[in-house]
Protein backbone atom coordinates (compact mmCIF):
# COMPACT_ATOMS: atom_id res chain seq x y z
CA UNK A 1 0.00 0.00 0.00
CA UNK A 2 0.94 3.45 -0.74
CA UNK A 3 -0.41 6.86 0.99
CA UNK A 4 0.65 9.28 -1.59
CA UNK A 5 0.54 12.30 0.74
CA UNK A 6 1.42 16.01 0.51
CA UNK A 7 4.34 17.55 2.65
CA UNK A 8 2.44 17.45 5.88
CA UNK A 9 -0.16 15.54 5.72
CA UNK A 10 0.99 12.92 8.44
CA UNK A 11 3.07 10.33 5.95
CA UNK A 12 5.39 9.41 8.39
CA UNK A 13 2.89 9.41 11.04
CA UNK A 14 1.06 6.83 9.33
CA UNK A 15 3.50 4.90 8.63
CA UNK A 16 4.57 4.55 12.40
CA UNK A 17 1.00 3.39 12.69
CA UNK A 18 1.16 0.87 9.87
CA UNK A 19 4.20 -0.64 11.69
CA UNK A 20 2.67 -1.00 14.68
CA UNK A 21 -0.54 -2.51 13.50
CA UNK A 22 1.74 -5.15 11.96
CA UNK A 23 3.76 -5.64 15.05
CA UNK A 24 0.50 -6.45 16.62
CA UNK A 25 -0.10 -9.01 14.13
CA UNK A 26 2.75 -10.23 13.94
CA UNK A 27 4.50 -10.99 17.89
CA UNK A 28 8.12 -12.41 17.62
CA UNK A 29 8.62 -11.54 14.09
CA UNK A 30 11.03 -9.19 12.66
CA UNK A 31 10.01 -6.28 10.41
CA UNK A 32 12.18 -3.74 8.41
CA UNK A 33 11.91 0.32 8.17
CA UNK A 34 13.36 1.76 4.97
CA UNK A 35 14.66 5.21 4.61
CA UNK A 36 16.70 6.94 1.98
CA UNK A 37 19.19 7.29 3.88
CA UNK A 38 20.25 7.06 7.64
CA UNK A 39 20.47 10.26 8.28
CA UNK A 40 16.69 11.15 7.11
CA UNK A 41 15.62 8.18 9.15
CA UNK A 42 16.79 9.89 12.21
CA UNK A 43 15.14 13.00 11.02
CA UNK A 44 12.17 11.56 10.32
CA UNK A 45 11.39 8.31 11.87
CA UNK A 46 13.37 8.72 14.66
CA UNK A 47 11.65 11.90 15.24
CA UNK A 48 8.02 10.49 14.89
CA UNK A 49 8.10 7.46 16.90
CA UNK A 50 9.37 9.89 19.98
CA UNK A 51 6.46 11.65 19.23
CA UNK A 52 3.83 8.81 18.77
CA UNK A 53 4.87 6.13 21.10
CA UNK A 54 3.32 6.64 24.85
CA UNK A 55 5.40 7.80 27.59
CA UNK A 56 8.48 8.25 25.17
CA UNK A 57 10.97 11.32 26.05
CA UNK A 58 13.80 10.91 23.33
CA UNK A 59 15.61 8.62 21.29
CA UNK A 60 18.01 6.38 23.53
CA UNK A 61 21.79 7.58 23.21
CA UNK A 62 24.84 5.84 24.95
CA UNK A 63 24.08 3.48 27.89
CA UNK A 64 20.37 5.45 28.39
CA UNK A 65 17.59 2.30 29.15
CA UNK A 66 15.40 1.81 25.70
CA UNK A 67 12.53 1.83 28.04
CA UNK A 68 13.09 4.97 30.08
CA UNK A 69 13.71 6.57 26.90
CA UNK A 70 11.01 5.68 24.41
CA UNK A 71 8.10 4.71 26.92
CA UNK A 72 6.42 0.74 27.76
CA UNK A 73 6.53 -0.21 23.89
CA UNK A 74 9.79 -0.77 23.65
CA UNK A 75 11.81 -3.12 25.57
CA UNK A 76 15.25 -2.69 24.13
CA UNK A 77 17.34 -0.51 21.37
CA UNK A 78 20.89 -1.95 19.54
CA UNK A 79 22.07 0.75 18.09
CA UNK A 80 25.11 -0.59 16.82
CA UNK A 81 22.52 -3.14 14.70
CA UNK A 82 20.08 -0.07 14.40
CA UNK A 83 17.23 -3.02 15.87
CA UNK A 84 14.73 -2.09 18.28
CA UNK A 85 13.00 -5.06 20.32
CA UNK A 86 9.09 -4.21 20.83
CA UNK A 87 6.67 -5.30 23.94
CA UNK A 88 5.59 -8.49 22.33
CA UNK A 89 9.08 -9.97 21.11
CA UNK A 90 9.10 -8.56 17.43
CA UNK A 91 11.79 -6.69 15.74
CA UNK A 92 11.86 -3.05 14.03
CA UNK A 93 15.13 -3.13 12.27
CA UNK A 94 15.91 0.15 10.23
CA UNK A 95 17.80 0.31 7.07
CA UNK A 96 19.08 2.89 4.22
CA UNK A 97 18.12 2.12 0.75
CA UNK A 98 21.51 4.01 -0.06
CA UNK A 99 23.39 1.38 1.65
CA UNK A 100 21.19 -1.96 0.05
CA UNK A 101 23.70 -4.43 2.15
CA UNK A 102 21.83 -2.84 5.35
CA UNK A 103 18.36 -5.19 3.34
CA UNK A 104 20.14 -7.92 1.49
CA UNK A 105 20.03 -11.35 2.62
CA UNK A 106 17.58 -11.01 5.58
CA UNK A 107 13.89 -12.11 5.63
CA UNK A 108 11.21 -9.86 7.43
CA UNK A 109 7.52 -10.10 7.88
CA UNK A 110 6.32 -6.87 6.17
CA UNK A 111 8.31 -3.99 5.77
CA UNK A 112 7.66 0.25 5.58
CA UNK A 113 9.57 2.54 3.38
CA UNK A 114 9.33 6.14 4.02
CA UNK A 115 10.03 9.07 1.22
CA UNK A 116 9.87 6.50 -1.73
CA UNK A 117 10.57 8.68 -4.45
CA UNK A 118 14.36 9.03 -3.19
CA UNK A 119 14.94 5.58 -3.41
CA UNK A 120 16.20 3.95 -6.28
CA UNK A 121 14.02 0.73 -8.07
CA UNK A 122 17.19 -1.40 -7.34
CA UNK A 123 16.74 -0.57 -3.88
CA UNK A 124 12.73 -0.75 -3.63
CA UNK A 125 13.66 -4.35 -5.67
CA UNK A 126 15.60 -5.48 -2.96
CA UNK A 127 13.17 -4.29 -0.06
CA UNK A 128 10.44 -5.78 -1.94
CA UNK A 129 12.02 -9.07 -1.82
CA UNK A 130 12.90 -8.83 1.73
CA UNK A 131 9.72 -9.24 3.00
CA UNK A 132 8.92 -12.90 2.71
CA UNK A 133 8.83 -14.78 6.25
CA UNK A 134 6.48 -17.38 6.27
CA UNK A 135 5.32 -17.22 9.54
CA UNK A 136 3.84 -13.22 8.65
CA UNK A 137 0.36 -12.91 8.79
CA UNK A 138 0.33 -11.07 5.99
CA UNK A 139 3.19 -9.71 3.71
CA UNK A 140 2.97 -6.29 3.76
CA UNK A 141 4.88 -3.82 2.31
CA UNK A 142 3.70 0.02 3.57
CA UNK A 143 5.00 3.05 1.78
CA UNK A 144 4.70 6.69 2.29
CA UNK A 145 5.61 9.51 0.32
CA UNK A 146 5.25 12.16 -2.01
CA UNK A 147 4.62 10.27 -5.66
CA UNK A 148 7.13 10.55 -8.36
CA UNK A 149 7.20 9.13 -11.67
CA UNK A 150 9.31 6.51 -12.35
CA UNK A 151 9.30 3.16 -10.30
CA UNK A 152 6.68 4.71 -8.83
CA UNK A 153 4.58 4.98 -11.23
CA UNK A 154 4.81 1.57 -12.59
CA UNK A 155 4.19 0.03 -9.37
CA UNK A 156 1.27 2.53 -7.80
CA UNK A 157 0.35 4.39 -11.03
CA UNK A 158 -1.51 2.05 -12.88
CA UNK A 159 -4.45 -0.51 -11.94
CA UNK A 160 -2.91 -3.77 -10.22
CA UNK A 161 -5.01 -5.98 -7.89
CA UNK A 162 -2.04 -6.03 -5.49
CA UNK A 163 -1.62 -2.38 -5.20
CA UNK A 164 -3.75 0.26 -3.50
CA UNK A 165 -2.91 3.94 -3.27
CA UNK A 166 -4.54 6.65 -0.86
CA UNK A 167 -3.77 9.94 -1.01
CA UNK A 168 -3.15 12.53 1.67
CA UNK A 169 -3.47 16.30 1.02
CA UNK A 170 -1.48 18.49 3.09
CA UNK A 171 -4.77 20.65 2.97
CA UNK A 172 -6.20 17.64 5.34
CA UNK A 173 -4.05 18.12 8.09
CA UNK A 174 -5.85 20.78 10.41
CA UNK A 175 -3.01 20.51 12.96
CA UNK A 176 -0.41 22.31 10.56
CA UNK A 177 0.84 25.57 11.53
CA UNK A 178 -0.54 28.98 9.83
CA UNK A 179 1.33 29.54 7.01
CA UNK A 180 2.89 26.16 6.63
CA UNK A 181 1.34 25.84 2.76
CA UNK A 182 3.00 29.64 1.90
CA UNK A 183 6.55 28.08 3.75
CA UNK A 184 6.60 25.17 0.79
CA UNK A 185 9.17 26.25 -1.86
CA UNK A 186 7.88 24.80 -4.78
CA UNK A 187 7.50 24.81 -9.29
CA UNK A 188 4.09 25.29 -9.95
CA UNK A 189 3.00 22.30 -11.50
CA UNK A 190 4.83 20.05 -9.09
CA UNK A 191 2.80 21.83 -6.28
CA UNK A 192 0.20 18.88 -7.22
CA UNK A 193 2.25 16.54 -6.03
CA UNK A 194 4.00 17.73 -2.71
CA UNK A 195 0.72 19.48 -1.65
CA UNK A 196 -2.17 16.83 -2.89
CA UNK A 197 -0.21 13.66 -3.29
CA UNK A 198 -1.30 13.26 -6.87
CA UNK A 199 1.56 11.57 -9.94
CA UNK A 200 1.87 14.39 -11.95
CA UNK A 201 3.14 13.55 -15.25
CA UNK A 202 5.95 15.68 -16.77
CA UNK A 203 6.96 15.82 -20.10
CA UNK A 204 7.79 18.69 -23.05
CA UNK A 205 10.69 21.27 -21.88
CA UNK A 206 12.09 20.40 -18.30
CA UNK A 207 12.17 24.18 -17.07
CA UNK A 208 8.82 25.63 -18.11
CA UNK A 209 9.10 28.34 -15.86
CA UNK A 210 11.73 29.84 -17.70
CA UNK A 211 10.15 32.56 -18.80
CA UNK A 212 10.61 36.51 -20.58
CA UNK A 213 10.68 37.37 -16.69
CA UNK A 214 13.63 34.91 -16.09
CA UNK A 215 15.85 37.07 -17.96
CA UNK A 216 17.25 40.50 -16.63
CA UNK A 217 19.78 43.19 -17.88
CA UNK A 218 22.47 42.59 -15.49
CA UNK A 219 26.45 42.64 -16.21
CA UNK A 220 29.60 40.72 -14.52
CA UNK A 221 30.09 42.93 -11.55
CA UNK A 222 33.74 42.61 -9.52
CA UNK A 223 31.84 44.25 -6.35
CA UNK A 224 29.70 41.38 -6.38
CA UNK A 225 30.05 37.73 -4.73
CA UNK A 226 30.66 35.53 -7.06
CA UNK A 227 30.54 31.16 -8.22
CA UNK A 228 31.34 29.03 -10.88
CA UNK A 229 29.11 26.21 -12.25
CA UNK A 230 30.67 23.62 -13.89
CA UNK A 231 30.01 20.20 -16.01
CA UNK A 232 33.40 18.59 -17.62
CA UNK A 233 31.07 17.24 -19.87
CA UNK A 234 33.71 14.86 -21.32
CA UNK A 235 34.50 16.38 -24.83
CA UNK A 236 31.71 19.36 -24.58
CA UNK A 237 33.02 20.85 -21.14
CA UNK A 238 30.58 24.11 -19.94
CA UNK A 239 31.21 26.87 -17.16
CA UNK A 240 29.22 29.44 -15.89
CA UNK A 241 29.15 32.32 -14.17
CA UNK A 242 26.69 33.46 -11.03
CA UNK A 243 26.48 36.31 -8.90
CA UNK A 244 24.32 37.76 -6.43
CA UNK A 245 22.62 40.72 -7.69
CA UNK A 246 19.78 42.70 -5.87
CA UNK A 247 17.01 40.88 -8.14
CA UNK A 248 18.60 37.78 -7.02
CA UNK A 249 21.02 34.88 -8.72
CA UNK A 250 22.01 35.50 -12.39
CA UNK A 251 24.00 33.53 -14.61
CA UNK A 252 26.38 36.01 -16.34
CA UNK A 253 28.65 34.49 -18.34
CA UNK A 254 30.14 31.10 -19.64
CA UNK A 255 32.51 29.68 -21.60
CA UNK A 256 31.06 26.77 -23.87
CA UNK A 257 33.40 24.48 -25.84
CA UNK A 258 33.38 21.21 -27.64
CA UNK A 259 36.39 19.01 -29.01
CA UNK A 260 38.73 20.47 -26.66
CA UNK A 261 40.91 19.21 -23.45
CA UNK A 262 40.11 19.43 -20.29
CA UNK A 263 43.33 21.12 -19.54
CA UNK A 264 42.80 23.97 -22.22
CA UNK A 265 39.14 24.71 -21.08
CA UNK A 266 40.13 25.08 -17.34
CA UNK A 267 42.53 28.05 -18.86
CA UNK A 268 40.27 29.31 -21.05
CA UNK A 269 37.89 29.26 -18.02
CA UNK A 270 40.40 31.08 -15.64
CA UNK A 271 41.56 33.36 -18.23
CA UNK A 272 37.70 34.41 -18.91
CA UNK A 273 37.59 34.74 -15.09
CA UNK A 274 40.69 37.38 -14.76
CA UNK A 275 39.24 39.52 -17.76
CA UNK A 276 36.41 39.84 -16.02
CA UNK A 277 38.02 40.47 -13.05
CA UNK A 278 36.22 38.30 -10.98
CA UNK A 279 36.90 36.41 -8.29
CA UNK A 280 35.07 33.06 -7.08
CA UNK A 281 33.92 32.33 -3.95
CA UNK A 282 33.31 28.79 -4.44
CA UNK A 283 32.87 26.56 -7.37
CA UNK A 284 30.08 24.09 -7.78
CA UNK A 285 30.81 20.94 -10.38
CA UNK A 286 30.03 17.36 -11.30
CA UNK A 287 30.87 14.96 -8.17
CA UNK A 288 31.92 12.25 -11.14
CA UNK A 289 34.75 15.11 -11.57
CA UNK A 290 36.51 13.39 -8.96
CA UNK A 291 37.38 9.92 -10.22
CA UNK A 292 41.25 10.03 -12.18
CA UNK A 293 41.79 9.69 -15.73
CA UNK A 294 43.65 6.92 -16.72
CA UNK A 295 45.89 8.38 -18.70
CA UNK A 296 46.81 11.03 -16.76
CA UNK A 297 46.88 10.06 -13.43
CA UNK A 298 44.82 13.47 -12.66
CA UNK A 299 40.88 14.16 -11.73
CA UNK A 300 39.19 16.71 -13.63
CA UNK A 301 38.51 18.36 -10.45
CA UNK A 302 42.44 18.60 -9.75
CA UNK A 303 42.76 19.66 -13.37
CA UNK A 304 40.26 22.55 -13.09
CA UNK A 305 41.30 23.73 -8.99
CA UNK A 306 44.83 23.72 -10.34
CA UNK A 307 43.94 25.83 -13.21
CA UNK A 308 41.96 28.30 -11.04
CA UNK A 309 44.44 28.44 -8.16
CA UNK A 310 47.41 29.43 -10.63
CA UNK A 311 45.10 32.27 -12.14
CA UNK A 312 44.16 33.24 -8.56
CA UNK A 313 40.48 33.46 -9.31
CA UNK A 314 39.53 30.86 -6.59
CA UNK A 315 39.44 32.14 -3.05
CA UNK A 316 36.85 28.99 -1.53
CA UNK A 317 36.59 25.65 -2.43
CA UNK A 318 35.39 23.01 -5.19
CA UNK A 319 31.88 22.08 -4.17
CA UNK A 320 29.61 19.38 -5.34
CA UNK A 321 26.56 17.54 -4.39
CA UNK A 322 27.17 14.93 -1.92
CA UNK A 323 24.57 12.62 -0.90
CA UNK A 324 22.06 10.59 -2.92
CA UNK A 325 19.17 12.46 -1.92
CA UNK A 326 21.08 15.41 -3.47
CA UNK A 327 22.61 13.26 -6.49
CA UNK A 328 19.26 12.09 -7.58
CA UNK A 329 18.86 13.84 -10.65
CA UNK A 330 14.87 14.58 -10.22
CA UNK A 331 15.39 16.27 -7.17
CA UNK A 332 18.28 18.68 -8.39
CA UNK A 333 15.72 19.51 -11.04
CA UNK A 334 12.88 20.50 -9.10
CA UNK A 335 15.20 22.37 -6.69
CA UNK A 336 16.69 24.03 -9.79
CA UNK A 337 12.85 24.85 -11.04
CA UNK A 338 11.92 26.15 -7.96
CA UNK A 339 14.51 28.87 -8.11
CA UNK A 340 13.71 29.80 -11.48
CA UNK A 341 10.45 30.58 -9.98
CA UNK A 342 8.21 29.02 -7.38
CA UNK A 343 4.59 27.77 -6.68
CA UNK A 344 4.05 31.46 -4.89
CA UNK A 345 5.50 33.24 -8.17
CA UNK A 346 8.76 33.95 -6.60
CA UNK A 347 11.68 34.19 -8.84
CA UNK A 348 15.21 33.53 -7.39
CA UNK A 349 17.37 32.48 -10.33
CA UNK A 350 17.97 34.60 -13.85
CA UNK A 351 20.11 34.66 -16.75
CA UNK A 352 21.65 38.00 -17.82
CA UNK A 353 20.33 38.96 -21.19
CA UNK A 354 23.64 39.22 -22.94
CA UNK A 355 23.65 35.17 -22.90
CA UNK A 356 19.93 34.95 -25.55
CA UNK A 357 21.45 37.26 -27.90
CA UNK A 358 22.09 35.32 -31.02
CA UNK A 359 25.22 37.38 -32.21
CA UNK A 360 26.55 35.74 -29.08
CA UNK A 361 24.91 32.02 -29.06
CA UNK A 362 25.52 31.66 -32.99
CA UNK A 363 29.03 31.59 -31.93
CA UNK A 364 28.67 28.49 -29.39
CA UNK A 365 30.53 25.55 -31.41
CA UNK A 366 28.10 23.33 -33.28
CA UNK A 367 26.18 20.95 -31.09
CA UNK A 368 26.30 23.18 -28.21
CA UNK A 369 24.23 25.59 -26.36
CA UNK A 370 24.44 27.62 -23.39
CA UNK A 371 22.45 28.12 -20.17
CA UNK A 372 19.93 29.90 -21.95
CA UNK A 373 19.72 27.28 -24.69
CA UNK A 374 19.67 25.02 -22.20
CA UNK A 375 16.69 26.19 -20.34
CA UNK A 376 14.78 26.31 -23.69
CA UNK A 377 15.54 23.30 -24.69
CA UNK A 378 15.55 20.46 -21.89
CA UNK A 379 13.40 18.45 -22.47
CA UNK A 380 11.64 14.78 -20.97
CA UNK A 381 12.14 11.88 -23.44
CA UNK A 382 9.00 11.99 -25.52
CA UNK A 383 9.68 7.92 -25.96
CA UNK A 384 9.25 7.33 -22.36
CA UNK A 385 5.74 9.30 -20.58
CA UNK A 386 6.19 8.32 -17.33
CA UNK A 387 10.07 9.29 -16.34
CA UNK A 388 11.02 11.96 -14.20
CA UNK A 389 14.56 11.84 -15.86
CA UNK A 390 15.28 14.63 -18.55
CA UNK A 391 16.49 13.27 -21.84
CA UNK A 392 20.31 13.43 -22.12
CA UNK A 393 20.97 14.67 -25.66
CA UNK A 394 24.20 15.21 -25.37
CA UNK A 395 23.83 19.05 -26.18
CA UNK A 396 21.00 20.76 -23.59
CA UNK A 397 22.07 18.71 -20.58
CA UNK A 398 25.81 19.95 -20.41
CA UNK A 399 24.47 23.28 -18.81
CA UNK A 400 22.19 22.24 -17.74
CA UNK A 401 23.98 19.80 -15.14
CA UNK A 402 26.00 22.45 -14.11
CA UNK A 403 23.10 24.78 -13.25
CA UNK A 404 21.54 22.12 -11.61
CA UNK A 405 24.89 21.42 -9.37
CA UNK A 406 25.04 24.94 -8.74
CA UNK A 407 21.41 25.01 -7.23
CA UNK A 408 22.06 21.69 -5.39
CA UNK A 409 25.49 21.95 -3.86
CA UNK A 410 24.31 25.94 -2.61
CA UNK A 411 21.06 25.64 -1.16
CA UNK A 412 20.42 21.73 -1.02
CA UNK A 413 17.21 20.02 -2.38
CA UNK A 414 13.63 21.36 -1.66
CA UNK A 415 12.81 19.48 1.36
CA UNK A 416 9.61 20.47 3.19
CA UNK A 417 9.36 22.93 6.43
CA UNK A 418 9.65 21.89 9.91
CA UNK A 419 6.44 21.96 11.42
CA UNK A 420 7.62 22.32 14.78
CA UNK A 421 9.68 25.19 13.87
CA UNK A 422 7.07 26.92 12.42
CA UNK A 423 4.26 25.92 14.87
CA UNK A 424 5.26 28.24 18.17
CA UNK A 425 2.94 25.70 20.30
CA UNK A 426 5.42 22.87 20.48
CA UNK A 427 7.80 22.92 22.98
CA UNK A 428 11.63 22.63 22.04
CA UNK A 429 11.77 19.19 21.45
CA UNK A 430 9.47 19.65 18.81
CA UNK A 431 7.13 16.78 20.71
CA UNK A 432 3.56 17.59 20.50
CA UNK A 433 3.07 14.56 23.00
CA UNK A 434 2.46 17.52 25.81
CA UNK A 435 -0.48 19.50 23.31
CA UNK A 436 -3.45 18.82 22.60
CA UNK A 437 -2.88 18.35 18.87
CA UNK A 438 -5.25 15.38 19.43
CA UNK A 439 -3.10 12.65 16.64
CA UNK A 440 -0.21 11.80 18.54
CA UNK A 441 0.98 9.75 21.75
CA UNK A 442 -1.68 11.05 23.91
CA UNK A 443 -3.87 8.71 22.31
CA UNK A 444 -2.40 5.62 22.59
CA UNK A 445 -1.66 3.27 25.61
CA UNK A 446 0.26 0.24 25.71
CA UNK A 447 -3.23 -1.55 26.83
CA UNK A 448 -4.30 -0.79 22.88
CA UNK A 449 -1.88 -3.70 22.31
């Protein structure tokens, strides 16, 4: 089952619920919990179940009793095995779908996956699999998330008799702060999704918010902080140029190039840079960058540094995304679109109007385009309706992986608000166990089970 809910509209919550329910039905047995990653689990999870189990203060840390800590459901907590032992004998053991050895190989009696759409379908493939003890009641699998095409779709999209969907607005959720909705930072059309749970299908150009509005009369400025943006794009290498300008980001410049070394674009680059005057703060590229060349013994990202150091144009570091949340290409794209301009009409990220001219693009070697291009260009595969992956063409995704590191590696992926941040009510724990919010612990007592 899947509750394809908005930011909000208790996911998680439920979730904890579904894995009690099966813990009830199934005493002595072990069952798995599935995040993205382990740090979201404690985020998330972690978070929740102090919030929704009875009598529980905080998650257990060092020697600290499992009991004391997380109330009369819970009789003991391994962290080094990351397995929690529940009143009746069964097992929650909790597991990253970025690290798949943390689900291979066991056997579980259902099994919940939180935030779905950040997993990968090798990873959902394995959890699926997973669950298949045969002393379970019934082999469950519970997911609950925001829907995204993809895997997704083809499991929850379409009509199977061994699938069921319900969806969760965030508009349901009457215990949400005032405001929360106007807090989400999100691309119009996607709004559907994160805010009523629905599979919205994308296809056509990638960034459709790039608009007339997107593109400003702004010029490199020295008095200005400035990045670099930056895909080595194998043999059609592309860098740009942002700075922070009162109307917000703009690309300024680049330096597009095809059939050339990496070695001679990272001068070109640095040359472009000292022209200009300019001086980055940080530069934002292509984690692949890392890996050495075979032949040379050298990273592109050592090639490029190296090349910017000399020139002196590089006063920070070489950033790049990190984690797979923020490697998973559909996620840099909708934090990328949200920039451009939001569900609230915000605009955040522009392109200086110097980079549309066609005196200036006509000069881009053939097969090649720049961030404007780009932006015009992207595009879902028209082959394939339901994938949330842009086509790689080979000439609009150069820049457009660059941008998209930029946007990524600077401000993260959209993620949604913290509700106890915003809601003044809870108390600094951010446990609503002590309000009367009326859907957490204060409703249940370890007699319910």
């Amino acid at each position: 089952m899947l509750f394809a809910g908005g930011w909000g509209s208790g996911k998680t919550w439920w979730l904890i619920a579904e894995a009690l329910r099966l813990t009830v039905e199934n005493p002595g047995r072990p069952g798995v919990l599935v995040s993205p990653t382990f740090p979201l689990q404690r985020r998330t999870l972690y978070r929740a179940i102090v919030d929704i189990f009875p009598e529980a203060k905080r998650w257990p840390s060092g020697a600290a009793n499992a009991r004391d800590c997380l109330g009369p459901l819970v009789k003991d907590w391994s962290a080094s095995d990351r397995v929690m032992t529940m009143f009746n004998g069964a097992e929650w053991v909790f597991g990253s779908a970025d690290n798949v050895g943390s689900l291979e190989g066991a056997s579980y009696a259902w099994g919940c996956l939180d935030e779905p759409r950040l997993v990968r379908a090798e990873a959902w493939r394995i959890f699926n699999a997973r669950i298949r003890d045969p002393k379970s009641k019934q082999l469950r699998r519970a997911l609950a998330g925001v829907p995204s095409l993809g895997w997704m779709w083809d499991e929850f999209g379409k009509p199977h008799p061994k699938r069921t969907v319900v969806r969760g607005s965030t508009t349901d959720n009457p215990h949400l702060p005032p405001g929360y909705i106007e807090h989400l930072n999100l691309s119009d059309r996607l709004a559907r999704a994160y805010i009523h749970g629905e599979f919205v299908v994308l296809e056509g150009v990638v960034y459709w918010n790039y608009t007339d509005e997107s593109i400003v009369d702004v010029e490199p400025d020295p008095t200005k902080p400035t990045f670099g943006m930056l895909d080595f794009g194998g043999r059609k290498p592309y860098f740009g140029i942002v700075q922070d300008h009162d109307c917000g980001e703009v690309v300024v410049e680049e330096v597009v190039a095809a059939n050339v070394l990496e070695s001679r674009h990272a001068r070109d680059c640095a040359e472009h840079l000292q022209r200009l005057g300019l001086t980055m703060l940080e530069c934002y590229v292509d984690p692949a960058g890392k890996s050495r060349n075979s032949m040379t013994g050298l990273s592109s990202f050592r090639v490029y540094e190296d090349a910017f150091r000399a020139a002196g144009v590089l006063s920070g570091h070489m950033q790049h995304p990190r984690g797979p949340v923020e490697r998973h290409i559909p996620n840099g794209v909708e934090a990328t679109r949200c920039r451009l301009q939001d569900h609230a009409g915000r605009r955040r990220l522009f392109v200086a109007r110097a980079l549309t001219e066609q005196s200036r693009t006509s000069r881009y070697p053939e097969g090649t385009v720049g961030v404007h291009g780009g932006l015009m260009g992207y595009k879902y595969p028209a082959t394939r309706q339901h994938s949330n992956e842009p086509h790689k063409d080979g000439i609009h995704d150069h820049s457009m992986d660059a941008l998209r590191y930029y946007v990524v590696a600077r401000h993260g992926v959209v993620e949604q608000p913290d509700i106890a941040a915003l809601n003044m009510s809870l108390d600094r724990s951010g446990s609503t166990q002590s309000h009367s919010v009326g859907y957490g612990a204060g409703d249940l007592h370890l007699g319910d089970f």
